[in-house]
Protein backbone atom coordinates (compact mmCIF):
# COMPACT_ATOMS: atom_id res chain seq x y z
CA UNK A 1 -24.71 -18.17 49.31
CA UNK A 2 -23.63 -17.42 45.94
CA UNK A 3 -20.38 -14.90 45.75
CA UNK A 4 -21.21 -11.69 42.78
CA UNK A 5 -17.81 -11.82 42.04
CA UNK A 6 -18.47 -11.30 37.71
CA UNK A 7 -19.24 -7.82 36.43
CA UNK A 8 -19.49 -7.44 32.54
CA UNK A 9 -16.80 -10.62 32.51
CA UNK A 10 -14.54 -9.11 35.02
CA UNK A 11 -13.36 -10.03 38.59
CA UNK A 12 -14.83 -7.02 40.76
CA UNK A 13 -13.46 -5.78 44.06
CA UNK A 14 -16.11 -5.33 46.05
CA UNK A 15 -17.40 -8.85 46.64
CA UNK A 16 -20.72 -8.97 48.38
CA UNK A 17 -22.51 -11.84 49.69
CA UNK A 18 -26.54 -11.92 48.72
CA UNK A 19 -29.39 -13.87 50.38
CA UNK A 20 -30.90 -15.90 47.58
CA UNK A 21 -34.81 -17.19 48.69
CA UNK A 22 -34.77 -20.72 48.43
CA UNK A 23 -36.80 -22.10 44.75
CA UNK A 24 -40.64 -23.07 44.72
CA UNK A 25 -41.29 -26.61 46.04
CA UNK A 26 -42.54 -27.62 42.26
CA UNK A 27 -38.60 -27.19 41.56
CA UNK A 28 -37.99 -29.56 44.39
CA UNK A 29 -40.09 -32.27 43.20
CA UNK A 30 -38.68 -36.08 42.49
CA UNK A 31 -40.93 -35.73 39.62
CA UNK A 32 -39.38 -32.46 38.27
CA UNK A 33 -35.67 -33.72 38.59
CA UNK A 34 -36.39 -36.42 36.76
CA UNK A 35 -37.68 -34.26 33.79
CA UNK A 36 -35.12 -32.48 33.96
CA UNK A 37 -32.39 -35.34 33.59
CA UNK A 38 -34.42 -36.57 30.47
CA UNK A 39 -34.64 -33.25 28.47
CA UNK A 40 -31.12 -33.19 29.25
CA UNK A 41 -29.80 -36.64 28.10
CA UNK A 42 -32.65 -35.30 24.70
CA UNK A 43 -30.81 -32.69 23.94
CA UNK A 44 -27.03 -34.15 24.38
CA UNK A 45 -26.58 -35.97 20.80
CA UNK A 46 -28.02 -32.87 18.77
CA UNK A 47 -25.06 -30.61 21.08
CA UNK A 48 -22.08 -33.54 19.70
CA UNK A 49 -23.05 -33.39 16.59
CA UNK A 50 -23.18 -29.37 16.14
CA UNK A 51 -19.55 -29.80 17.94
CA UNK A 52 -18.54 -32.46 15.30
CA UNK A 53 -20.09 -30.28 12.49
CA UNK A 54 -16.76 -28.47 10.45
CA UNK A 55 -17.56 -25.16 9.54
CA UNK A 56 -15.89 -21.38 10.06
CA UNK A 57 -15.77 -20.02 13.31
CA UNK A 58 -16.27 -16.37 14.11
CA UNK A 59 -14.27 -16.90 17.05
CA UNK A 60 -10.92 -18.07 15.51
CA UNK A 61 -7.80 -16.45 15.41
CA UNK A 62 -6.05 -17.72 12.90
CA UNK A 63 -6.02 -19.19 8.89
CA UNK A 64 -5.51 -22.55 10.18
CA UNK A 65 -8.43 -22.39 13.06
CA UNK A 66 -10.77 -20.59 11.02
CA UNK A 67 -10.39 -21.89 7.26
CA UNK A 68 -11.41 -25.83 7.37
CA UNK A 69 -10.10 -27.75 3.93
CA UNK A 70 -12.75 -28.78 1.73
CA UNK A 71 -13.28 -32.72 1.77
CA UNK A 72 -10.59 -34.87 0.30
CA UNK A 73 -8.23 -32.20 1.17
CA UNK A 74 -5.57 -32.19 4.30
CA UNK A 75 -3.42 -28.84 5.09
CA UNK A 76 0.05 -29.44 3.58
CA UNK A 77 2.70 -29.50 6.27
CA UNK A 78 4.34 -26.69 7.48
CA UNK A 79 7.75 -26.69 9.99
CA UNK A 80 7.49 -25.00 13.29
CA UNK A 81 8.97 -21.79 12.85
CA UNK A 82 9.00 -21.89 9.51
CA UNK A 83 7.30 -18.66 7.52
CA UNK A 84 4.69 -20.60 6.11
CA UNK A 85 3.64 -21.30 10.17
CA UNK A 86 4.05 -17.84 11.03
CA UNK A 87 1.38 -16.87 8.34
CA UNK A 88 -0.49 -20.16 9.27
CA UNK A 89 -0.97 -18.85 13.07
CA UNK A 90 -1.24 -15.24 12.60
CA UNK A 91 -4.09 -13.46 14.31
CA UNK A 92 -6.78 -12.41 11.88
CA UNK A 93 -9.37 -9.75 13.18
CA UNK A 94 -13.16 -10.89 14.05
CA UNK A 95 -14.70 -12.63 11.05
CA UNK A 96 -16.69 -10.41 9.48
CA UNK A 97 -14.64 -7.57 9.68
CA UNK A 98 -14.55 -4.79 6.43
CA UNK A 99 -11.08 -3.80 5.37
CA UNK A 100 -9.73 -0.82 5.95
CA UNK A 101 -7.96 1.94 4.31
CA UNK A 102 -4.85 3.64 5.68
CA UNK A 103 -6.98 7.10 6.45
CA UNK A 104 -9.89 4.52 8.27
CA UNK A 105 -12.38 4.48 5.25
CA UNK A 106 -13.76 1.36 4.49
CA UNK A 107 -12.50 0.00 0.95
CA UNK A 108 -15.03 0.07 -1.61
CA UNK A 109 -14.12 -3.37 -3.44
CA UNK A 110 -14.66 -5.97 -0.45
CA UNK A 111 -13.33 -8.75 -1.71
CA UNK A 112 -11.94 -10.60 1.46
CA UNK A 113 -12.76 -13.44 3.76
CA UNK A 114 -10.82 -12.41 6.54
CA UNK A 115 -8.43 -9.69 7.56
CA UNK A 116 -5.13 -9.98 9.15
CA UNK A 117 -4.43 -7.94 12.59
CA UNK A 118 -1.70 -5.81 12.36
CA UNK A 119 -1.97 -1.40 12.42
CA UNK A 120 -1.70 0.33 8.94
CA UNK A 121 0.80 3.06 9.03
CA UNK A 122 -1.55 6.51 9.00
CA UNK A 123 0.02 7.32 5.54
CA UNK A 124 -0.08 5.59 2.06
CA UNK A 125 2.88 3.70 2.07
CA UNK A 126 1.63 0.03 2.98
CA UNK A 127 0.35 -1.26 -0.67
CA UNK A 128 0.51 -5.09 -2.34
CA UNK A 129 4.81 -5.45 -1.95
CA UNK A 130 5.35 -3.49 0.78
CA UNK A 131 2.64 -5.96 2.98
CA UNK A 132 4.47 -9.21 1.97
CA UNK A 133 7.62 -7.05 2.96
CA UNK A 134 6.72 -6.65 6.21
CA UNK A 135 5.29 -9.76 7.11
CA UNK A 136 8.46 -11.20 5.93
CA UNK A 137 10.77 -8.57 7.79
CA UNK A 138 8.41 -9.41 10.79
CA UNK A 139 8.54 -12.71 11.01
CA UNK A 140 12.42 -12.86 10.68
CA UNK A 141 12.42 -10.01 13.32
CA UNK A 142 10.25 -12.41 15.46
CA UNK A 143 12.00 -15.57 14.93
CA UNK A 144 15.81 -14.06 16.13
CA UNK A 145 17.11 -13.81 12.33
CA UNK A 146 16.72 -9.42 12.36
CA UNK A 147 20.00 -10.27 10.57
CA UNK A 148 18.87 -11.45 7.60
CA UNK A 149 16.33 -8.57 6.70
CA UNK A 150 17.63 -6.66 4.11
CA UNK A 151 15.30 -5.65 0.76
CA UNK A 152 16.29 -3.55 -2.63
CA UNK A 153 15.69 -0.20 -3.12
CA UNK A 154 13.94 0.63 -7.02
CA UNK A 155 17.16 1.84 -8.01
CA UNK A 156 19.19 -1.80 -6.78
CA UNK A 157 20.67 -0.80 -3.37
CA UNK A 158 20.45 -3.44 -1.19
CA UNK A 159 19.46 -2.08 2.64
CA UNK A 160 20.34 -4.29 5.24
CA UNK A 161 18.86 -3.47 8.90
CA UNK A 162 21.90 -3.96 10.28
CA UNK A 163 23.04 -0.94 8.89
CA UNK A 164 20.23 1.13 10.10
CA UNK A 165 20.96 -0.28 13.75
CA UNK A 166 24.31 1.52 13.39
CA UNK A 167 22.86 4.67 12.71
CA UNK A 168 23.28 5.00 9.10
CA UNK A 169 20.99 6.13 7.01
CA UNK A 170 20.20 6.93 3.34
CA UNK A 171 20.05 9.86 1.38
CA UNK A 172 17.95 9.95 -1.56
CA UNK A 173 18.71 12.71 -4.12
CA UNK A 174 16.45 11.33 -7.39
CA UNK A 175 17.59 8.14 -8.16
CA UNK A 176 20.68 8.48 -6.19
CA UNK A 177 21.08 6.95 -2.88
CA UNK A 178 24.07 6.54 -1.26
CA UNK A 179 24.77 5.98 3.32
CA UNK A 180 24.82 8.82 5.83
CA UNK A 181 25.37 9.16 9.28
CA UNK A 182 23.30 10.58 12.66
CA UNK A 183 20.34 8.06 13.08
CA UNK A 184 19.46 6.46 15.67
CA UNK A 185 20.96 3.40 16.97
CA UNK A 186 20.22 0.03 18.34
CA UNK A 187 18.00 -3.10 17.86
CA UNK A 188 14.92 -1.95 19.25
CA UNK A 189 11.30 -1.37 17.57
CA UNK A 190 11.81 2.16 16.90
CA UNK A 191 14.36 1.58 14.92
CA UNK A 192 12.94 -1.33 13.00
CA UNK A 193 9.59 0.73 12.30
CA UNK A 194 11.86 3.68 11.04
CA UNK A 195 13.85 1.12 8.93
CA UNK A 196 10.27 -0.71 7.68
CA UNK A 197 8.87 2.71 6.80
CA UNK A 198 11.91 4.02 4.46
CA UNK A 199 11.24 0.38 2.36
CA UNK A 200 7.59 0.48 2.08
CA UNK A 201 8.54 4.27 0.63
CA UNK A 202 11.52 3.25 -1.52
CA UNK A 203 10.66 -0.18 -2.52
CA UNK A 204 8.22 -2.21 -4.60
CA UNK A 205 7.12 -4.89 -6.93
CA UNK A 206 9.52 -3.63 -9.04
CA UNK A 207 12.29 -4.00 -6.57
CA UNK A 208 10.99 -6.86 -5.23
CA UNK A 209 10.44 -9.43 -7.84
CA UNK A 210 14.41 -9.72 -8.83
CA UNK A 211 15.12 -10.62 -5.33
CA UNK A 212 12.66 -13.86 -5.78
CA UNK A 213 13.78 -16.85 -6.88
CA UNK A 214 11.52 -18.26 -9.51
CA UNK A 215 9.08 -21.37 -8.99
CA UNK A 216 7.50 -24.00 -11.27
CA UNK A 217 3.71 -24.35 -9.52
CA UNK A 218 5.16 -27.91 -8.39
CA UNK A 219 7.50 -26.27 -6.38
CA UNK A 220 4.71 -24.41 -4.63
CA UNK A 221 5.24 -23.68 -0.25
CA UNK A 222 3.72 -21.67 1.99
CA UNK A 223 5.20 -18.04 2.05
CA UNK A 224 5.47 -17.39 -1.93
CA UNK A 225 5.04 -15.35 -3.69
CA UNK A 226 3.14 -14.28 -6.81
CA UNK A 227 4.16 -10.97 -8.19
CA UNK A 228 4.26 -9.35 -11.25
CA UNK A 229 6.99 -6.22 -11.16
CA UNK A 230 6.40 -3.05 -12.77
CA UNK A 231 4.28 0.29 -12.25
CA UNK A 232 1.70 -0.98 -11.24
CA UNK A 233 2.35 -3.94 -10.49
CA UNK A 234 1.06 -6.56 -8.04
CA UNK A 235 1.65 -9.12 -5.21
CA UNK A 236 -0.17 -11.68 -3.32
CA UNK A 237 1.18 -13.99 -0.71
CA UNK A 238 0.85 -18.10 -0.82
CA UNK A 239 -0.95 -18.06 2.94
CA UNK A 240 -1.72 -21.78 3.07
CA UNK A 241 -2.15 -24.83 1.05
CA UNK A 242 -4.14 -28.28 0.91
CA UNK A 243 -4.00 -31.54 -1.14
CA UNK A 244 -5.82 -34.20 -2.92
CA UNK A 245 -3.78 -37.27 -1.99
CA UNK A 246 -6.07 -39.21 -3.67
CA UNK A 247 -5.92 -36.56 -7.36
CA UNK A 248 -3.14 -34.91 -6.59
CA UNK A 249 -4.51 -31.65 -6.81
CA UNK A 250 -3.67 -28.67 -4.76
CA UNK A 251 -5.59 -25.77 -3.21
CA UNK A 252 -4.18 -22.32 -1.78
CA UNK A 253 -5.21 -19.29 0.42
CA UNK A 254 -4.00 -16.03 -1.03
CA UNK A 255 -3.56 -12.71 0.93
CA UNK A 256 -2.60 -9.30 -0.91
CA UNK A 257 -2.82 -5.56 0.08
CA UNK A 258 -3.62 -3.29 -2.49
CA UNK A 259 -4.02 0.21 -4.16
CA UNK A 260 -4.56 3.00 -1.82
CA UNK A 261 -2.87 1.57 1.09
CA UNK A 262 -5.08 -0.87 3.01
CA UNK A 263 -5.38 -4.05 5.81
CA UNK A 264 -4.01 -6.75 4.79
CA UNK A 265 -6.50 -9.60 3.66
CA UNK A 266 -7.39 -13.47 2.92
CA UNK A 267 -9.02 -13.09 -0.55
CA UNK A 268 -11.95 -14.76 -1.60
CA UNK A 269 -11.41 -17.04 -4.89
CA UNK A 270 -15.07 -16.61 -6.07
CA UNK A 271 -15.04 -20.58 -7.02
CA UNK A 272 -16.92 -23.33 -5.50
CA UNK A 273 -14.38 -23.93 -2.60
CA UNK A 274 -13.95 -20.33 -1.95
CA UNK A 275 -11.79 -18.52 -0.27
CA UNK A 276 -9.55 -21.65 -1.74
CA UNK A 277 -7.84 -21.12 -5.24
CA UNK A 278 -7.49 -23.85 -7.30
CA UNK A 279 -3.44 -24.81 -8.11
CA UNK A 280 -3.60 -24.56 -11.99
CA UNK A 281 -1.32 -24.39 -14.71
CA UNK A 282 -2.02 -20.85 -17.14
CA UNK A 283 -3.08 -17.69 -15.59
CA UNK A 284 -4.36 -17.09 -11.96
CA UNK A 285 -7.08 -14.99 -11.79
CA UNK A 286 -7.60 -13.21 -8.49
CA UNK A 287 -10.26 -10.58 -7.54
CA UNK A 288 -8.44 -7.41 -8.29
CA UNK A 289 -5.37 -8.97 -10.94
CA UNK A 290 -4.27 -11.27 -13.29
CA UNK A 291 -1.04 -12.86 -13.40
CA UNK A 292 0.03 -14.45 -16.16
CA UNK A 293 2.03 -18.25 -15.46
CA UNK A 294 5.73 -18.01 -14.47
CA UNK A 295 4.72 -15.42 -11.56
CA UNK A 296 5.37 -17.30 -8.49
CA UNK A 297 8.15 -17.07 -6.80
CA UNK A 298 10.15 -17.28 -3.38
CA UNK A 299 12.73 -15.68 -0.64
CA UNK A 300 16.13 -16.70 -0.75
């Protein structure tokens, strides 16, 4: 006697017990067993090979789970714990998902293959640097270094967490900023949400892109960064890389936010090997900007 114990997926509490009639003799039959067992052993090698069969699954979570390399290519490695595994593993939202706007509207340009699963703030204040600001203040947050978060204001003040988790704050009075008193204290999400929102409002590529230490594309890892800083200006983060061992060559997935304030996404590269970018000397085209060489760069 079978026990209903599944309703819509979910345990239920009020297990009942059913009478189930037993099935017609035909079902019983040496004969039909025996059919059975041979449709099934049929059917097994065409179910391996759609296992062995790479392609992108609507049911990952994650760049590296979702994303296979194209052939001749192998996933360059990254350190547990590192940034470039934190961006590696983080959860994306159901393929097939539009990105969003700040306000909920779809964006008009979708120009994504996957979206990263984090809330928007419900004002306009997460754009291109202030994204790859907070998944960098997020993962040192995450990974016990909250010490080591501190970004530029436009005007060159450097604001270190730390000081927010004694209460200070900062006025702003035009382009003058300078520490006062009265905020809240602690290490504790409020407080690092507060903190996170006064950057995103405060800060951007043009803060952003002195901090960075610049790259030749041979230095290339996991977690860069290019950016071009001015108004506007633009970002988009190095989210994971493959190579050629055989040419040498090197692929990349890009992510970027953009102008209004929007999701955070995996852009496509519109090549063959899309959403993969091809690692080339010159410019790098992406769907929505073009930065000119000498534009990567990294954290310190």
């Amino acid at each position: 006697l079978p026990l209903q114990t599944m309703n819509n997926g979910r345990l239920r509490g009020d297990v009942t017990f059913e009478m189930v009639p037993p099935p017609p003799p035909i079902f019983q039959s040496p004969f039909f067993l025996c059919f059975l067992a041979y449709l099934t052993l049929c059917s097994l090698p065409c179910a391996l090979a759609a296992q062995a069969e790479p392609k992108t699954s609507a049911l990952a979570d994650s760049i590296e789970s979702r994303f296979a390399t194209p052939s001749g290519y192998t996933r360059v490695a990254a350190e547990p714990g590192s940034f470039g595994a934190y961006l590696r593993g983080f959860p994306l939202k159901p393929a097939g998902s539009p990105v969003l706007l700040f306000d909920g509207r779809i964006k008009q340009s979708q120009v994504h293959a996957a979206v990263f699963d984090f809330p928007l703030l419900k004002r306009a204040l997460i754009q291109c640097a202030d994204a790859v600001i907070k998944l960098r203040a997020e993962y040192l947050y995450a990974s016990g270094r909250a010490d080591a978060i501190a970004f530029n204001l436009t005007n060159g003040m450097k604001v270190p967490l730390t000081e927010f988790e004694k209460g200070l704050r900062v006025a702003v009075a035009g382009n003058k900023t300078s520490w006062v008193g009265g905020g809240k204290k602690g290490r504790n999400r409020a407080v690092f949400e507060e903190y996170l929102a006064f950057i995103y409002a405060y800060a951007g590529t043009a803060s952003l892109a002195p901090e960075l230490k610049a790259l030749s594309l041979s230095q290339i890892g996991i977690g860069d960064v290019f950016i071009v800083g001015g108004s506007p200006g633009h970002a988009v983060l190095v989210l994971d890389l493959a190579t050629n061992a055989r040419t040498g060559k090197k692929l990349m997935l890009l992510g970027q936010s953009y102008m209004p304030s929007q999701e955070f996404h995996l852009l496509k590269s519109g090549g063959p090997q899309s959403p993969w970018f091809s690692l080339e000397e010159g410019r790098l085209s992406t769907p929505e900007w073009v930065f000119p060489p000498n534009s990567l760069k990294r954290f310190q």
